[in-house]
N, C-alpha and C. Protein backbone atom coordinates (compact mmCIF):
# COMPACT_ATOMS: atom_id res chain seq x y z
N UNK A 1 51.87 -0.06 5.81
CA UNK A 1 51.73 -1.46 5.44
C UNK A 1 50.84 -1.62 4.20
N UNK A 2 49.85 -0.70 3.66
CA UNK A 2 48.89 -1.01 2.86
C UNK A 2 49.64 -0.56 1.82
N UNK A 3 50.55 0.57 1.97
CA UNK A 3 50.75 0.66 -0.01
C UNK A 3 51.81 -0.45 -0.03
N UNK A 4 52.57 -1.18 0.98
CA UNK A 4 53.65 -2.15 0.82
C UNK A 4 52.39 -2.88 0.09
N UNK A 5 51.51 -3.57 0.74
CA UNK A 5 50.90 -4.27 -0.19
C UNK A 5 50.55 -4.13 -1.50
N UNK A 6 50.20 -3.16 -1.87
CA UNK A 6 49.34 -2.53 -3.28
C UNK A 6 50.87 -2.50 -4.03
N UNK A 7 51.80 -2.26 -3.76
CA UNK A 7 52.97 -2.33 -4.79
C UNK A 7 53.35 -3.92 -5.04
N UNK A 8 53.57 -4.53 -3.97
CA UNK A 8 53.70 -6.26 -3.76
C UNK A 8 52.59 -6.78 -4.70
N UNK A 9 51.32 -6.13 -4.45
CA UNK A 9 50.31 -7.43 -5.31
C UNK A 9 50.31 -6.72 -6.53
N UNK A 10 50.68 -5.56 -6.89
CA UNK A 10 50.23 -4.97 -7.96
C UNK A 10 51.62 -5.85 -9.03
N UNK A 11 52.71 -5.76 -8.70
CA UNK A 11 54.18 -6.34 -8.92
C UNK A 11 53.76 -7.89 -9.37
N UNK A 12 53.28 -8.45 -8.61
CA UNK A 12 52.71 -9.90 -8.49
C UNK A 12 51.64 -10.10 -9.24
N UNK A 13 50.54 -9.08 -9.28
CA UNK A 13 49.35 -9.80 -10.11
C UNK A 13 49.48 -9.42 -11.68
N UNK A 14 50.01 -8.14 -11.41
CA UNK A 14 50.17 -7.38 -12.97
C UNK A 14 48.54 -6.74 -12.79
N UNK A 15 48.53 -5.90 -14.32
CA UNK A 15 47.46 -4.79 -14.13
C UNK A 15 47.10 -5.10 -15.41
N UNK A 16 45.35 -5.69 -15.59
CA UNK A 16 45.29 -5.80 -16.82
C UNK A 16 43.51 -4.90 -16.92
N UNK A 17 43.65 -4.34 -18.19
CA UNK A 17 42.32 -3.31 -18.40
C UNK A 17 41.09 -4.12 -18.34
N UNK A 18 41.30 -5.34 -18.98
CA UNK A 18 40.42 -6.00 -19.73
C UNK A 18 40.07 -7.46 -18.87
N UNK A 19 38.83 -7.83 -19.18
CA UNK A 19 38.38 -9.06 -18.60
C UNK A 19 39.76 -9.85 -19.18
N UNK A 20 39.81 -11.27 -17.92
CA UNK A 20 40.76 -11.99 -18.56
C UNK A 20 40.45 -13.64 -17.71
N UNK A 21 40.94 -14.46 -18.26
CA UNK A 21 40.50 -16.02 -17.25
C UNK A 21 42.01 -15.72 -16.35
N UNK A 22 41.63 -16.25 -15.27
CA UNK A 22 42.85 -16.09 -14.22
C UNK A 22 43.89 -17.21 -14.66
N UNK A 23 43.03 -18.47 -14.95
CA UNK A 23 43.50 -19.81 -15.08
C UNK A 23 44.60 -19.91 -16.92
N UNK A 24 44.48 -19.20 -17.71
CA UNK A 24 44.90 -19.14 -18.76
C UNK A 24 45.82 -17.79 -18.99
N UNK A 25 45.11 -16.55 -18.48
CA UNK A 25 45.72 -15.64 -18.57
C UNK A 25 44.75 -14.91 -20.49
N UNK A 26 44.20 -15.60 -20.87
CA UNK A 26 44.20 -15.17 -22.10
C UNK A 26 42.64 -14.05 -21.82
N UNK A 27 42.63 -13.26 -22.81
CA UNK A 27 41.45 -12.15 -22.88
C UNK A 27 39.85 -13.15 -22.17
N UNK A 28 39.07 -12.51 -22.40
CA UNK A 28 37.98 -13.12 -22.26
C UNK A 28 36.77 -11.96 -23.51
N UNK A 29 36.24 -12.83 -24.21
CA UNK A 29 35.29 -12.06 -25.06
C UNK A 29 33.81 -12.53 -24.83
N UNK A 30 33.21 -12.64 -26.03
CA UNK A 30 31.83 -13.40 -25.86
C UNK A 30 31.74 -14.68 -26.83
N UNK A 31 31.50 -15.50 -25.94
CA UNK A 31 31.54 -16.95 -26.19
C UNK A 31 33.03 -17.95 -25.44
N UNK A 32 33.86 -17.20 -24.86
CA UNK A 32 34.93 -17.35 -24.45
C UNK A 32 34.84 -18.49 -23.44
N UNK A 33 35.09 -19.52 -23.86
CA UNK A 33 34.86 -20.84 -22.17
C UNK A 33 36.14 -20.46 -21.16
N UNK A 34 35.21 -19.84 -20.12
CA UNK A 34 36.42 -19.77 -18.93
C UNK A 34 36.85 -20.60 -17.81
N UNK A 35 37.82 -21.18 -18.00
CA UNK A 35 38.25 -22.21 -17.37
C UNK A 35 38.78 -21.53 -15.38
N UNK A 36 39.10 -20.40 -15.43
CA UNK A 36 39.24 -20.22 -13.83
C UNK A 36 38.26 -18.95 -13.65
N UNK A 37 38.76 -18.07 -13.38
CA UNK A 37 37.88 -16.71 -12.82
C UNK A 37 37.78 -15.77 -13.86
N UNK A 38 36.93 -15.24 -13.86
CA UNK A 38 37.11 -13.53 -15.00
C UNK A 38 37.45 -12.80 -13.90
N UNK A 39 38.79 -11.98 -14.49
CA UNK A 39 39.43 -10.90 -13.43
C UNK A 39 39.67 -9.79 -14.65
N UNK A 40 39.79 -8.99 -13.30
CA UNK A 40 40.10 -7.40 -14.18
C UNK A 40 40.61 -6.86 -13.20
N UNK A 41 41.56 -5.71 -13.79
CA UNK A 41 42.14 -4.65 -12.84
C UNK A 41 43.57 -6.02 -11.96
N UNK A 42 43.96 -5.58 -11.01
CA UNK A 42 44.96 -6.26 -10.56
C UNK A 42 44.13 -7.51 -9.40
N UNK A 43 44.28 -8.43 -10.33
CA UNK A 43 43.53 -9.59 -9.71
C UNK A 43 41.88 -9.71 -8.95
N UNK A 44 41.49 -8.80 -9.44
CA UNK A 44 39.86 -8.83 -8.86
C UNK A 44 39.11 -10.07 -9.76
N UNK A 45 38.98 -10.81 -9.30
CA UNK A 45 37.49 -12.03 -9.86
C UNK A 45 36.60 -11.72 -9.25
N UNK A 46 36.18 -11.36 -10.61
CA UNK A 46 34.80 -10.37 -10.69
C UNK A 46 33.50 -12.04 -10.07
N UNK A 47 33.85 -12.64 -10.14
CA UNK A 47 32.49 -14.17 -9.92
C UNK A 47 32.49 -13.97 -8.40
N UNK A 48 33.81 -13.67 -7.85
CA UNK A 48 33.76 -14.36 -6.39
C UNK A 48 33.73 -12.74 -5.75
N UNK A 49 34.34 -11.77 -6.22
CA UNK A 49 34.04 -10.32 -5.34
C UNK A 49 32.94 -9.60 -6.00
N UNK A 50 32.79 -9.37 -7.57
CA UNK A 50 32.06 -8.34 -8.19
C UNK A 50 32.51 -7.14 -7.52
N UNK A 51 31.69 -6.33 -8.18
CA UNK A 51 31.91 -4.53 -7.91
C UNK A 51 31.27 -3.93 -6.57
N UNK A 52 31.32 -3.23 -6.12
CA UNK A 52 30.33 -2.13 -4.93
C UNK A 52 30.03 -1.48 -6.00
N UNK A 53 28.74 -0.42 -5.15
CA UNK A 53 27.98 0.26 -5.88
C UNK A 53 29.05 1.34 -6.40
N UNK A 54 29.71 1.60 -4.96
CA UNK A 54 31.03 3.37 -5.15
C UNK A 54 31.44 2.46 -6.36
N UNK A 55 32.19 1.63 -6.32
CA UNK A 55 33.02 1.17 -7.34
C UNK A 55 32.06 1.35 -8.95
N UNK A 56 30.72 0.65 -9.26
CA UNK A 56 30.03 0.70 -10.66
C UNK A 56 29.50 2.43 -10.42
N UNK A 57 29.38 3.20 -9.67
CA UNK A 57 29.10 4.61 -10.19
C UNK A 57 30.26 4.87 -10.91
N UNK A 58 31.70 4.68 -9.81
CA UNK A 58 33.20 5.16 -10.69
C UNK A 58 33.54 5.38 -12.30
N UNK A 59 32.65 3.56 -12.17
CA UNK A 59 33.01 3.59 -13.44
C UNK A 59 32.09 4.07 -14.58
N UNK A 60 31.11 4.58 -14.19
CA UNK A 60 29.81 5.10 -14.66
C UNK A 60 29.97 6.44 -15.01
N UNK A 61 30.70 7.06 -14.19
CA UNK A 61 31.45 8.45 -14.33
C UNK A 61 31.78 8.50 -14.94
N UNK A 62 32.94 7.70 -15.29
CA UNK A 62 34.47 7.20 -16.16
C UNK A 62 33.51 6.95 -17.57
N UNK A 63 32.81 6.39 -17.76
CA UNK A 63 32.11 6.20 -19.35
C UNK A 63 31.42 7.08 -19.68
N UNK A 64 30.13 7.92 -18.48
CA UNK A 64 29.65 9.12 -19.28
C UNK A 64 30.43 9.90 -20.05
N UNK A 65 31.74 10.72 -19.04
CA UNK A 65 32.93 11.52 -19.13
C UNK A 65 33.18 11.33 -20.66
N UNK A 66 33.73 9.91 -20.80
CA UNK A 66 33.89 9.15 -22.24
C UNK A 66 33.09 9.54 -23.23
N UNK A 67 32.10 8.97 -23.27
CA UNK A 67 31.04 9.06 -24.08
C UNK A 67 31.23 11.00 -24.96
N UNK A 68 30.70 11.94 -23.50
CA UNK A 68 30.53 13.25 -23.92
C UNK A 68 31.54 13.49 -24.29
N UNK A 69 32.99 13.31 -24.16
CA UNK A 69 34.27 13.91 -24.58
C UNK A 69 34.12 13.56 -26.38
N UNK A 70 33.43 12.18 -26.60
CA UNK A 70 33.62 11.73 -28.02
C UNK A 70 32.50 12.33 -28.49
N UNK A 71 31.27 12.76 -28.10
CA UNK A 71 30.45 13.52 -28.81
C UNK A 71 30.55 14.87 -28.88
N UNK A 72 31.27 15.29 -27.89
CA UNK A 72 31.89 16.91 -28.06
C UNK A 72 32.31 17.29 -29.35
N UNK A 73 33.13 16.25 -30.13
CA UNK A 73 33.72 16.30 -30.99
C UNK A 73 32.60 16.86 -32.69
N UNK A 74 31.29 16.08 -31.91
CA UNK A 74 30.49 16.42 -33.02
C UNK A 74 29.44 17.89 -33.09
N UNK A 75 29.58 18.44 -34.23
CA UNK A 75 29.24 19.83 -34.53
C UNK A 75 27.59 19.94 -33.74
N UNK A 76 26.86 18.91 -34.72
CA UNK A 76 25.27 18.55 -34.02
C UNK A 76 25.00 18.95 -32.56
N UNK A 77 25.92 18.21 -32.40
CA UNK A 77 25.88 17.70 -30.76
C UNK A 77 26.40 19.01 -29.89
N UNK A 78 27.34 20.08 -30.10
CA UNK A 78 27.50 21.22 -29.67
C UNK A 78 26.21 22.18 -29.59
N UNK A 79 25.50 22.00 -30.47
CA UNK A 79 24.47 23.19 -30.98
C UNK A 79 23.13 23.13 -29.52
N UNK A 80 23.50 21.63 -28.96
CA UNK A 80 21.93 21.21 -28.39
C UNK A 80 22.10 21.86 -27.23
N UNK A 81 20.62 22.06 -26.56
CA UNK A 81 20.21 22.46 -25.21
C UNK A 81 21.15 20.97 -24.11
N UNK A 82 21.44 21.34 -23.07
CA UNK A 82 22.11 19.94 -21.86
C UNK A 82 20.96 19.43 -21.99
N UNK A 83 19.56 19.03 -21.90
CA UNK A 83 18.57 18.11 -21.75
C UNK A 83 18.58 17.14 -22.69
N UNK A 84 18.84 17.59 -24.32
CA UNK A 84 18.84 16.76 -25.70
C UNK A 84 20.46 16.13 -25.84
N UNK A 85 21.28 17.05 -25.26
CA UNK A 85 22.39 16.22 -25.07
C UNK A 85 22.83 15.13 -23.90
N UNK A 86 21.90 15.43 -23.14
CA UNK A 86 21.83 13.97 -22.49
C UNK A 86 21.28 12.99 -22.81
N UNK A 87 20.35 13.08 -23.83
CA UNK A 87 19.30 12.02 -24.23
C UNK A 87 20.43 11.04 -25.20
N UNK A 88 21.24 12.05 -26.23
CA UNK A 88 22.05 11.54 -26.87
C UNK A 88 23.34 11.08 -26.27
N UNK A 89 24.13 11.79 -25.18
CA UNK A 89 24.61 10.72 -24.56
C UNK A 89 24.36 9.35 -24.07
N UNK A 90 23.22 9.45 -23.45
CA UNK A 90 22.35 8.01 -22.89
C UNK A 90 21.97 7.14 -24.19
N UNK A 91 21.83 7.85 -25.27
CA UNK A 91 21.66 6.80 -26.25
C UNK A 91 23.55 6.48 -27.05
N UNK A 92 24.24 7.32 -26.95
CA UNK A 92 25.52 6.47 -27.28
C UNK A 92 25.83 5.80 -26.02
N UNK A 93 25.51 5.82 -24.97
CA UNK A 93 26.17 4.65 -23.85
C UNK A 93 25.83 3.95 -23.99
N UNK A 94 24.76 3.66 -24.24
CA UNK A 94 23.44 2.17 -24.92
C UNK A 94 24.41 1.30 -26.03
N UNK A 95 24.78 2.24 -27.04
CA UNK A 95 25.02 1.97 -28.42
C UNK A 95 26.31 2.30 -28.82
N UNK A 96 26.89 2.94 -28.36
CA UNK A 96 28.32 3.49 -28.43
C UNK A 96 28.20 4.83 -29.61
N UNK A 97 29.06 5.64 -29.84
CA UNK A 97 28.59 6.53 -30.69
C UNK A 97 28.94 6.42 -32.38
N UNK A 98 29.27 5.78 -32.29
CA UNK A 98 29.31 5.63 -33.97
C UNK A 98 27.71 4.39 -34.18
N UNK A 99 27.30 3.46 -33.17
CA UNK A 99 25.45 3.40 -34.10
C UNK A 99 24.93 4.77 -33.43
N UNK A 100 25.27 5.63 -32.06
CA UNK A 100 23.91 6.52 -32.41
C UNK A 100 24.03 7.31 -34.04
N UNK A 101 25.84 7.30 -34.12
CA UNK A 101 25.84 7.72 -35.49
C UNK A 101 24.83 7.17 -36.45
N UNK A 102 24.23 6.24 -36.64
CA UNK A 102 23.79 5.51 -37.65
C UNK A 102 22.15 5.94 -37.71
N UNK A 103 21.84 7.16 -37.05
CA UNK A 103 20.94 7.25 -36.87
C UNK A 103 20.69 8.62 -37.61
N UNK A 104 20.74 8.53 -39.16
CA UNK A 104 21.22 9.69 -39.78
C UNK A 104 20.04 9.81 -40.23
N UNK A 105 18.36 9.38 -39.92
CA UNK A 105 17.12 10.62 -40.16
C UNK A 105 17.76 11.59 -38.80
N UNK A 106 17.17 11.04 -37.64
CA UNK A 106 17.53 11.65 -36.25
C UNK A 106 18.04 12.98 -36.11
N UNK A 107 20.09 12.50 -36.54
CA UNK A 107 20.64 13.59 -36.33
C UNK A 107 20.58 14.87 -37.74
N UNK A 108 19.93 14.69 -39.03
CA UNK A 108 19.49 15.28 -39.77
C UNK A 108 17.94 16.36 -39.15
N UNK A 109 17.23 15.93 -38.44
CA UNK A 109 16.29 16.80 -38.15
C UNK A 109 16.59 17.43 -36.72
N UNK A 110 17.69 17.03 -36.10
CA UNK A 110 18.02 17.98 -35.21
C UNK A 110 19.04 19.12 -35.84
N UNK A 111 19.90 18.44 -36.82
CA UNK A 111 20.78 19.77 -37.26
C UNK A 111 19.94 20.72 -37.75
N UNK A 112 18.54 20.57 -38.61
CA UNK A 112 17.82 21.23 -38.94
C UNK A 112 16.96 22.07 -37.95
N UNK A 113 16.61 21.32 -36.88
CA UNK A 113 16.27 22.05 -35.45
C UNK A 113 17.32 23.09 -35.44
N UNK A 114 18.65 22.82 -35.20
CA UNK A 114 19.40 23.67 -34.61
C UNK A 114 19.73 25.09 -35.59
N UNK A 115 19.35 24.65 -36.42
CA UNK A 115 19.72 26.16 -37.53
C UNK A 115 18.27 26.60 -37.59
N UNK A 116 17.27 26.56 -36.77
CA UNK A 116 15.73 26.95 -36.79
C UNK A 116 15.94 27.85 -35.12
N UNK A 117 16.51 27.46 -34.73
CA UNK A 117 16.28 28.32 -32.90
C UNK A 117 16.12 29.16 -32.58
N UNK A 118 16.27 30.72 -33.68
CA UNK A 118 15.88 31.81 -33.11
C UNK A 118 14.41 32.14 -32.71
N UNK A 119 14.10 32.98 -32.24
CA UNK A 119 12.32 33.01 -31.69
C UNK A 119 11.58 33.18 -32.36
N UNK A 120 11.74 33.30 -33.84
CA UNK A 120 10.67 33.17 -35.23
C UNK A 120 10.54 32.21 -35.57
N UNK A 121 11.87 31.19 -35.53
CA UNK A 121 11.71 29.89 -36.24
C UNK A 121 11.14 28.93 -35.00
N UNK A 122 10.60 29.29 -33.44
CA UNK A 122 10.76 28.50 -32.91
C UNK A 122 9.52 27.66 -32.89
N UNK A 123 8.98 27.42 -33.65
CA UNK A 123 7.61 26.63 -34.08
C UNK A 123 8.28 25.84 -35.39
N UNK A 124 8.96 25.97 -35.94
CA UNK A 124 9.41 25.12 -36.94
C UNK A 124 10.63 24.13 -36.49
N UNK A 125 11.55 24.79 -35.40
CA UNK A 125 12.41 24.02 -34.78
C UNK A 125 11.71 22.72 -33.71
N UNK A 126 10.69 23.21 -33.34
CA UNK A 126 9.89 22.25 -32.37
C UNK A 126 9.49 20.73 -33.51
N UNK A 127 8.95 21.19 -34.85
CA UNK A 127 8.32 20.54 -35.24
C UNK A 127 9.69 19.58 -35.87
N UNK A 128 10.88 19.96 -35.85
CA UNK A 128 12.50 18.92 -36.67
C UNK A 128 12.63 18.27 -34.87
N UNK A 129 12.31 18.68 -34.01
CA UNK A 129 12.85 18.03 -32.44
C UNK A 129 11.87 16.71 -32.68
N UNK A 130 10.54 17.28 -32.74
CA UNK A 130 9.27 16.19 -33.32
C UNK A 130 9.13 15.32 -34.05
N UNK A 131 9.81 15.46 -35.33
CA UNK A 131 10.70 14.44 -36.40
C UNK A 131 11.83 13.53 -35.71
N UNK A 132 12.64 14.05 -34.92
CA UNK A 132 13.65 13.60 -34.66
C UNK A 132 13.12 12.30 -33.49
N UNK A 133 12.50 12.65 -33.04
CA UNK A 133 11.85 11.82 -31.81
C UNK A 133 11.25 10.84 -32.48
N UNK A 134 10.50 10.88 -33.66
CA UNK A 134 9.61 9.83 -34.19
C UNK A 134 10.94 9.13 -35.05
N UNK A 135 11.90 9.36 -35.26
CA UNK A 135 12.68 8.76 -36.36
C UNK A 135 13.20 7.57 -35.24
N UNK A 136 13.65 8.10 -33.85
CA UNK A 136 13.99 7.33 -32.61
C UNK A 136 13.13 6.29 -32.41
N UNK A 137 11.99 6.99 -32.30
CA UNK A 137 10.56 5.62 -31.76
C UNK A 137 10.52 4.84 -33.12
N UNK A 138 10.51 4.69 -33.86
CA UNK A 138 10.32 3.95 -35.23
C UNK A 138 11.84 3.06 -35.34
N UNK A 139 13.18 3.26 -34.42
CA UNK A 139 13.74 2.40 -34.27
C UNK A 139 14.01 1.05 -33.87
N UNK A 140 14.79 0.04 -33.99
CA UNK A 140 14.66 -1.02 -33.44
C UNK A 140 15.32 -0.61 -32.51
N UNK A 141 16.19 -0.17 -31.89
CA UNK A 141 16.29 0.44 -30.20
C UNK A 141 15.22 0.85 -29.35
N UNK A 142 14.06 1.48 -29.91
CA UNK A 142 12.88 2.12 -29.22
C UNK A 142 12.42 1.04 -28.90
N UNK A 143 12.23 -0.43 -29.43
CA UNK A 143 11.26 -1.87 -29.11
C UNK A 143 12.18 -2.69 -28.10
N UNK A 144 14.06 -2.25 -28.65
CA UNK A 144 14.51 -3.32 -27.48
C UNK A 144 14.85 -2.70 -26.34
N UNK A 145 14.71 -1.27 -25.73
CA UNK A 145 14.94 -0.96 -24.22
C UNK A 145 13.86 -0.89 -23.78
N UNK A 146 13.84 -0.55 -22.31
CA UNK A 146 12.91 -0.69 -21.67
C UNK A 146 11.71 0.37 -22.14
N UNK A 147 10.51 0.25 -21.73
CA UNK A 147 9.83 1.56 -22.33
C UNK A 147 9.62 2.76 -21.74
N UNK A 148 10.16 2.79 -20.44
CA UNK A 148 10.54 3.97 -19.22
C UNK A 148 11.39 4.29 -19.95
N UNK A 149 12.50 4.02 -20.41
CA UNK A 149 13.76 4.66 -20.87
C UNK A 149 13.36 5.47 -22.24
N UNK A 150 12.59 4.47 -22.64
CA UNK A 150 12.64 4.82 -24.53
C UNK A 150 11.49 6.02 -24.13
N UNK A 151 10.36 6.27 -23.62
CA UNK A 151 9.17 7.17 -22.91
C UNK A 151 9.97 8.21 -22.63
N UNK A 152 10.32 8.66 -21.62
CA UNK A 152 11.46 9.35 -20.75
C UNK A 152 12.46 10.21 -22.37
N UNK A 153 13.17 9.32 -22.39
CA UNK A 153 14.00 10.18 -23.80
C UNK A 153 13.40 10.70 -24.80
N UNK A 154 12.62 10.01 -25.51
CA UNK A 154 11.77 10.28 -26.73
C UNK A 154 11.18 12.07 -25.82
N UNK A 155 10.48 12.06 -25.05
CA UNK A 155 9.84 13.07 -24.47
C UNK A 155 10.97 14.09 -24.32
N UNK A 156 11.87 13.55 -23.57
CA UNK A 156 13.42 14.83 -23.65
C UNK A 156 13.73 15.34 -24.79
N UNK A 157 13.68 14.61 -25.80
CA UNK A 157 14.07 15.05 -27.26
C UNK A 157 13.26 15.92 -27.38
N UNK A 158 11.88 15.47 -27.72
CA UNK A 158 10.58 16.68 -28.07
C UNK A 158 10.91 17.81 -27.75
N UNK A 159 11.03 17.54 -26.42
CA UNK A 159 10.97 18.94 -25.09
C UNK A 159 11.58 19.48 -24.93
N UNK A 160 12.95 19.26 -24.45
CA UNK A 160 14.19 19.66 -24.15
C UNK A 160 14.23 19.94 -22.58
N UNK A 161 13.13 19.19 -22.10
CA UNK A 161 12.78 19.36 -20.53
C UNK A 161 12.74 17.54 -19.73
N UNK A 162 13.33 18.42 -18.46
CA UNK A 162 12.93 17.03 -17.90
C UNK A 162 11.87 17.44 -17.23
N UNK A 163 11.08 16.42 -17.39
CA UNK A 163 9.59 16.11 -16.14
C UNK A 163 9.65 15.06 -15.52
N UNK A 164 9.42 15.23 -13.80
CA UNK A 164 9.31 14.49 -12.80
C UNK A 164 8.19 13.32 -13.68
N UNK A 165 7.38 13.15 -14.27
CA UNK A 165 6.25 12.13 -14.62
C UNK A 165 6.76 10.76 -15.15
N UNK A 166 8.24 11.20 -15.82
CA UNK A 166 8.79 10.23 -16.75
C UNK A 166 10.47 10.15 -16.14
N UNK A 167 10.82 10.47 -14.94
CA UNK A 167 12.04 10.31 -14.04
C UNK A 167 12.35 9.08 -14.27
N UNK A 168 13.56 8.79 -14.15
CA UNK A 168 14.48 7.49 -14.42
C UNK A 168 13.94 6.87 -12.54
N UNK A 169 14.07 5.76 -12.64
CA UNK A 169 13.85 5.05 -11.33
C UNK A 169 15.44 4.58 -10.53
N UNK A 170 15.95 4.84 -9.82
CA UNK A 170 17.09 4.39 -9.58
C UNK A 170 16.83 3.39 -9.04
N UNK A 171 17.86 2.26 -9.73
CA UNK A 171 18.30 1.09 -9.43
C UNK A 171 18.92 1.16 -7.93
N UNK A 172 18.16 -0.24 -7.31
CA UNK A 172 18.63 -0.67 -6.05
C UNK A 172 20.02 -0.98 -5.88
N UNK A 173 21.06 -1.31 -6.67
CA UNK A 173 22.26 -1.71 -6.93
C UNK A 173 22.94 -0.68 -7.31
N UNK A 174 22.33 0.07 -7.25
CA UNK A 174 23.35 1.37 -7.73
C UNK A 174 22.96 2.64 -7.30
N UNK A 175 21.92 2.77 -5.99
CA UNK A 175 21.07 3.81 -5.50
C UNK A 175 22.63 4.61 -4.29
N UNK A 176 21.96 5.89 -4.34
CA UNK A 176 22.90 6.69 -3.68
C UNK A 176 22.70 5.96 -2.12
N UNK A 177 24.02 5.55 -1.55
CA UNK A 177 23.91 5.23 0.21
C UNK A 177 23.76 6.64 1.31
């Protein structure tokens, strides 16, 4: 009986990616006056159901996945330790990756890090991770996120370590059940 349904409503509601007003049918952007529901996916109004948590990790998955597949692409971004490439993922999910692109002191003193890494240069590579971190904090991103986040990363960059001192806090709305 349940996939009879899921073919019936799916047939019936249609399948759309994108926010949309139920009442018009037309997109929904920012500034958009919505005259019935914002729905997504096959008839979900997001006002009157919203997401579960399973459901916003899904899709949390679904965008990291994203994110790293499009920074894979970049040479920089291959070279790094997983700790600095998470920092830079978390900062293109923020920003999407063409502004972390825009962050061309940044990724200039890490490429320079990364051609420093053998165990002679590794006092000179520390000191381009050290650049790179201050080019971050001297951003207008470093003033508009939170300062756990901007603390926490800036320190990952330096380091290439995570420390329990500066741990992300998980959100109540999105904490493991």
């Amino acid at each position: 009986m349940l996939q009879r349904q899921l073919d019936e409503l799916g047939a019936d509601e249609g399948i759309r990616m994108l926010v949309y007003d139920d009442a018009t049918g037309r997109p929904i952007g920012p500034g958009t006056l919505v005259r019935g529901h914002p729905t997504i996916g096959i008839g979900r109004a997001l006002d009157v159901h919203g997401i579960s948590a399973d459901e916003a990790r899904y899709l949390l998955a679904n965008d990291i996945a994203a994110v790293e597949a499009a920074l894979s692409r970049l040479e920089w971004y291959q070279q790094l330790d997983q700790v600095r490439r998470g920092v830079c993922a978390n900062l293109a999910f923020n920003m999407g990756v063409r502004g972390l692109q825009n962050f061309v002191g940044m990724i200039n003193d890490i490429e320079a890090a990364e051609h420093d890494l053998t165990a002679s240069m590794q006092q000179l590579s520390q000191a381009q991770f050290d650049a790179a971190a201050d080019e971050l904090a001297r951003s207008n991103w470093a003033k508009q996120v939170q300062p756990s986040r901007r603390d926490r990363l800036l320190m990952q960059l330096r380091t290439g370590r995570l420390d329990a001192e500066v741990a992300p806090q998980k959100s109540p709305a999105i904490a493991s059940t």
